[in-house]
Structures are given as C-alpha cells and as structure tokens.
Protein backbone atom coordinates (compact mmCIF):
# COMPACT_ATOMS: atom_id res chain seq x y z
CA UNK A 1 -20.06 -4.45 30.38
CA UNK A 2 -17.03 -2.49 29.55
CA UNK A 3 -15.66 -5.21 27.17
CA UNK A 4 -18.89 -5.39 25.46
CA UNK A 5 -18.82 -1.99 24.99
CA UNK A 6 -14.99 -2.78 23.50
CA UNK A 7 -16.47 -5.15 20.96
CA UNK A 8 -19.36 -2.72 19.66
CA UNK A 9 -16.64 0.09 19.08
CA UNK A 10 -14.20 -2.32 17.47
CA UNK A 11 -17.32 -4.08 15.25
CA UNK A 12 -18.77 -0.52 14.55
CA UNK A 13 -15.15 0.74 13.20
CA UNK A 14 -14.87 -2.10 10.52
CA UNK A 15 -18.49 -1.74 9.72
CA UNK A 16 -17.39 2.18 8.93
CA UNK A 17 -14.05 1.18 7.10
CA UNK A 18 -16.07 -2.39 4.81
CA UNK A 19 -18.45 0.41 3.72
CA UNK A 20 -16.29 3.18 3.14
CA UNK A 21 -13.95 1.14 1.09
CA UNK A 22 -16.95 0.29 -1.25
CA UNK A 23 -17.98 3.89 -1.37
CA UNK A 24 -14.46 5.17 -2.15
CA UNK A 25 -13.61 2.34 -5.05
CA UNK A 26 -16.93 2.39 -6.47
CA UNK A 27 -17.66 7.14 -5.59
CA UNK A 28 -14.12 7.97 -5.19
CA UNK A 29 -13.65 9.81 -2.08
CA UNK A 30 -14.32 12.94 -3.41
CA UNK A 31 -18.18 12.11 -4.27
CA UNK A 32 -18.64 9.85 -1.44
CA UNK A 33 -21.02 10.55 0.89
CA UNK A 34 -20.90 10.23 4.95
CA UNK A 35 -24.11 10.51 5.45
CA UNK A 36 -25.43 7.53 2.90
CA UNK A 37 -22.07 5.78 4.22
CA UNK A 38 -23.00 5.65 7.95
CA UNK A 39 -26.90 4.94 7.35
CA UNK A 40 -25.99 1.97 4.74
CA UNK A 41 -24.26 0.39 8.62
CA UNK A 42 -27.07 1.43 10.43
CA UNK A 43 -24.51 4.43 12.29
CA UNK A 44 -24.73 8.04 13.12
CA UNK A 45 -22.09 10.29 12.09
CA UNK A 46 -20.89 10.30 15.73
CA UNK A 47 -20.08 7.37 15.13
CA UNK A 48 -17.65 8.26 12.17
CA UNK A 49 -16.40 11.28 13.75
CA UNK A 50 -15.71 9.26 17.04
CA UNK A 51 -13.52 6.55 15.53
CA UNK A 52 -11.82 8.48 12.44
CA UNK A 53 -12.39 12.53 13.55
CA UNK A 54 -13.52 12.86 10.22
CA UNK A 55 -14.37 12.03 6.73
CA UNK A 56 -10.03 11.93 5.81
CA UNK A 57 -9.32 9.75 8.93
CA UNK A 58 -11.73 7.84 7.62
CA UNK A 59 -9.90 7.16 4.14
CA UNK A 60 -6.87 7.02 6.27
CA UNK A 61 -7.60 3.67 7.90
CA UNK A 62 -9.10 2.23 4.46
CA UNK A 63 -5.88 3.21 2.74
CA UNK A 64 -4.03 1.54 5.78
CA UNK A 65 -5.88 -1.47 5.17
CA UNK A 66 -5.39 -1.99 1.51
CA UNK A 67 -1.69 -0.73 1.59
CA UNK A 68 -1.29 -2.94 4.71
CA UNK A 69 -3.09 -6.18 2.49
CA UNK A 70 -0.96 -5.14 -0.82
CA UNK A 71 2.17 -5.33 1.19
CA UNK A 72 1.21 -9.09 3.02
CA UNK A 73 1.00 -9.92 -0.45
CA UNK A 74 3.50 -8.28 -2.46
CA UNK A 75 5.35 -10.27 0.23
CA UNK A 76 3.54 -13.90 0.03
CA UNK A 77 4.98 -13.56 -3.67
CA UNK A 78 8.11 -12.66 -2.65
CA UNK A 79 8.66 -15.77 -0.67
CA UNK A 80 7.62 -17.90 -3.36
CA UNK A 81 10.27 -16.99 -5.60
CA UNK A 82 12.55 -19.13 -3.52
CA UNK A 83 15.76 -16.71 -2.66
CA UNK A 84 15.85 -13.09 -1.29
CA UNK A 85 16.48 -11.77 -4.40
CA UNK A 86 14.50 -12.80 -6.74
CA UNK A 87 12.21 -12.55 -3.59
CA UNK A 88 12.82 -8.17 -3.34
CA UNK A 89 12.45 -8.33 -7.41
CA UNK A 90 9.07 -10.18 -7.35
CA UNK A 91 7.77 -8.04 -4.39
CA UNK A 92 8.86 -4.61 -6.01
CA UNK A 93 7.10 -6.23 -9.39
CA UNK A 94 4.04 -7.73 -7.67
CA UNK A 95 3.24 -4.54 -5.68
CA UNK A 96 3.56 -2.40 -9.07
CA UNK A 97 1.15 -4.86 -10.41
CA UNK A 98 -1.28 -4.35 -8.22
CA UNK A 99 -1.61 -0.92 -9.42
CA UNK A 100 -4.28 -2.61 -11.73
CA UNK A 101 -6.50 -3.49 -9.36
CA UNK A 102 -9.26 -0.72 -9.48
CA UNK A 103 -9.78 -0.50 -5.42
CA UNK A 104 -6.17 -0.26 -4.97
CA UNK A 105 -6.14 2.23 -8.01
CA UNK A 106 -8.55 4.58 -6.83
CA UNK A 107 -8.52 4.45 -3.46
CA UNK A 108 -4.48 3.91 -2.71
CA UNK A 109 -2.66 5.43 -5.56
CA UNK A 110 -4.97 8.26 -6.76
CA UNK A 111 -7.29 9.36 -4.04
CA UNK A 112 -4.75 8.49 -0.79
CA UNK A 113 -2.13 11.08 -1.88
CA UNK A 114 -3.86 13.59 -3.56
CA UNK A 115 -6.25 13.99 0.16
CA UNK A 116 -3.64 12.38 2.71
CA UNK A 117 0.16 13.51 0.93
CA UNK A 118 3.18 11.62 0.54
CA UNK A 119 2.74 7.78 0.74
CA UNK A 120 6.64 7.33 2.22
CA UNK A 121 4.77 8.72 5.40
CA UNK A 122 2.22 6.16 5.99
CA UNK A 123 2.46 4.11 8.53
CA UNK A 124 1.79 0.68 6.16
CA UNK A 125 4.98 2.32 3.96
CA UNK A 126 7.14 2.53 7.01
CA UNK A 127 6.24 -1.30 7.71
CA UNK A 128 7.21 -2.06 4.17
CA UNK A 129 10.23 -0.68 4.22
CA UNK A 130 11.86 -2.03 7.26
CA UNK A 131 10.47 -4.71 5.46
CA UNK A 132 12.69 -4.30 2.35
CA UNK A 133 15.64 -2.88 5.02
CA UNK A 134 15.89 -6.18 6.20
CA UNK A 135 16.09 -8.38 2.85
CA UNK A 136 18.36 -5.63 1.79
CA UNK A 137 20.55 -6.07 5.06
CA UNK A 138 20.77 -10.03 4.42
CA UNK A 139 21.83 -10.00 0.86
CA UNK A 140 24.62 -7.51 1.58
CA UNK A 141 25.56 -10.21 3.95
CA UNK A 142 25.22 -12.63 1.73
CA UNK A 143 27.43 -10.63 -0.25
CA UNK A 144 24.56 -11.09 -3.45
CA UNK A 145 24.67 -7.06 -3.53
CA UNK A 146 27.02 -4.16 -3.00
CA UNK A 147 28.05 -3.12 0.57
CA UNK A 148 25.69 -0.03 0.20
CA UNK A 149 23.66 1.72 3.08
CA UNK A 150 20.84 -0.69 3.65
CA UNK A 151 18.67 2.20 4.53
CA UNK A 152 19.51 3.97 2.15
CA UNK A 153 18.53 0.99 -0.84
CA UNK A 154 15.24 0.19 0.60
CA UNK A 155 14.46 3.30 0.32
CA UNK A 156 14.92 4.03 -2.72
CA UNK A 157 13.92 0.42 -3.92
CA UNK A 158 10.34 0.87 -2.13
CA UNK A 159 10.39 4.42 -3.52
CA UNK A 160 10.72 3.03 -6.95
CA UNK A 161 8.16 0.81 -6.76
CA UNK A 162 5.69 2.75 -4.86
CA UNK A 163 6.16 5.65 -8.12
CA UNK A 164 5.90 2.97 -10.72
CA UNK A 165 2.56 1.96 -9.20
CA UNK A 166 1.46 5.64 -9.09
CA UNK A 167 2.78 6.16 -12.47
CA UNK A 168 1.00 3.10 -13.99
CA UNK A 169 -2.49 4.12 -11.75
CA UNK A 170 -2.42 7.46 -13.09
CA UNK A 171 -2.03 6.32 -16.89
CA UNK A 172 -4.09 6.69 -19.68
CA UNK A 173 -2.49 3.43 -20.59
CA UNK A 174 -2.03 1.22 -17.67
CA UNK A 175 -1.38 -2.28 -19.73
CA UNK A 176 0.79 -0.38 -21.48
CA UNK A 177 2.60 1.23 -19.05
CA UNK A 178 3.31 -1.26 -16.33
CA UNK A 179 5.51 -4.07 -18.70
CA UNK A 180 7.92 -0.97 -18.61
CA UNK A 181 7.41 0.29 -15.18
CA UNK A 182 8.50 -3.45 -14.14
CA UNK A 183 11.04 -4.39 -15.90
CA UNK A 184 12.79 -1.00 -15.36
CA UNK A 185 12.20 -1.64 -12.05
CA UNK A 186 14.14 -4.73 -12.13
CA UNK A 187 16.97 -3.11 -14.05
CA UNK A 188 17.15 -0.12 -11.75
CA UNK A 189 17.17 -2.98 -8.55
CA UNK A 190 19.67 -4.90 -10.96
CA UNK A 191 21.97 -2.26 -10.19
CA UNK A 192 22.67 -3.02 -6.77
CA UNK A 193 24.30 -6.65 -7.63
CA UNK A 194 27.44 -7.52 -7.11
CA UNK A 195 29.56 -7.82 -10.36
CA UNK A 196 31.03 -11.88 -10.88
C-alpha cells in the first residue's frame, strides 16, 4: 500500500513539473496559471502545494530539470570533441548555445533568476561546476593549462558561460549576439593555456 502510495506522489510530481514546463515556455511564469495548470493533470492545488509549497517551488524543480538536461548535454558535446580541452571549450560553447532554445530561454535564463535569484546557487549549477572543477583539475595535471586554483577557474569559466547565455537570452539580437558571446568565451578560456 505504502509503495503505491510512493508511486502516485512520484507520478503526480512529474505530471505537475511536464505541465508546468509547457505553461511556463509557452505563459511565462508570470501569466501562468495554477489553477488551469493542476486541472489540465487532473490535480488539486494540494497537490501542487504538497510537492513544491508553492507556485516558485514549482518553477524551481522545472528550472532544475532543464538546467540539469542542458548540462547532460552541454557535456555529451563535450566528450565528443575528443580531449578535455577542446572538451571544457565545446561545453562552455554548447551550453551558451542553448540559450536559443525558447524553453530554456524563457524559463531558465529569463524567468529562473528574475523569480528564484542567482543561478551560481542552484543546485544543477553546483553539479556543473564540480563538473568543470574536475576537467579543470586534470588539465592542470596534464600540464595543458596554468597551475591556477582549480576552484577558482571553474568558477569563473562556468560563470562566463552561464552570463553569455543570459546575455544572449536577454538580447534583442540573439543570432547576433551569441557568435560573439562564444568565441569570446573561448578567448577568455584561451587564457588559461599554458604558453609553448
């Protein structure tokens, strides 16, 4: 019985978070409503209030999610680019790019701080960054980069990147914007390389 009751709660909390990611990327949080969000899943607002305590625990979890999916990939990519770092480069790149995406715009980069603060202090950032710590630590090793405070670089690498996303979100121009927030990005992480 109990672990039944286990899998309702669990199933009922994505059914809240599927639907309130549509409602934010298509209303924006602002204009989104609880009430048409929880009725769309067939739920009460107890049930919203019981899993998320309210309507910005709610956008919480969704912007865990997506942060949480933008990292796996920003990730995938860097593995593909066959060394560590070109691997950091293409991650810091890919997860700038992904400031396109209009979910990810809306609901991560424009709607996620403005209600929930400073992105360094989500818990999908921290992830990300030990992340980055840890590429950061084995290229110093490799001696590919300067003996700086590994700590220290990824945060200010994943800093970077995370403001060039915001930066290219928040444009008028994003197409426009986002060639230069990358390859400054790249020239800014350039920095850190060891001179031949």
């Amino acid at each position: 019985m109990a672990k039944r009751r286990v899998e309702t709660m669990e199933e009922n909390r994505a059914k809240l978070i599927a639907a309130a990611r549509k409602a934010f990327a298509e209303k924006g949080y602002s204009a989104a409503s609880m009430d048409e969000l929880t009725a769309e899943v067939g739920l009460t607002r107890g049930a919203l209030y019981h899993n998320f305590g309210d309507k910005r625990g709610l956008l919480a979890a969704v912007v865990d999610q997506i942060d949480s999916e933008m990292a796996s990939r920003a990730q995938e990519i860097g593995v593909l680019a066959g060394d560590d770092w070109n691997g950091l480069l293409a991650e810091g790149a890919a997860y700038i790019e992904m400031a396109l995406v209009p979910e990810v715009q809306r609901i991560v980069l424009l709607d996620g701080p403005a209600v929930l603060g400073d992105p360094s202090k989500w818990p999908s950032q921290s992830s990300c960054l030990q992340a980055t710590k840890q590429t950061v630590e084995r290229l110093i090793a490799q001696e590919a980069i300067k003996p700086v405070d590994a700590e220290a670089a990824a945060r200010l690498l994943s800093g970077a990147a995370l403001n060039a996303a915001l930066w290219v979100a928040a444009s008028d121009d994003p197409q426009h914007v986002l060639p230069r927030a990358v390859e400054t990005f790249q020239a800014l992480a350039s920095g850190l390389l060891m001179k031949a």
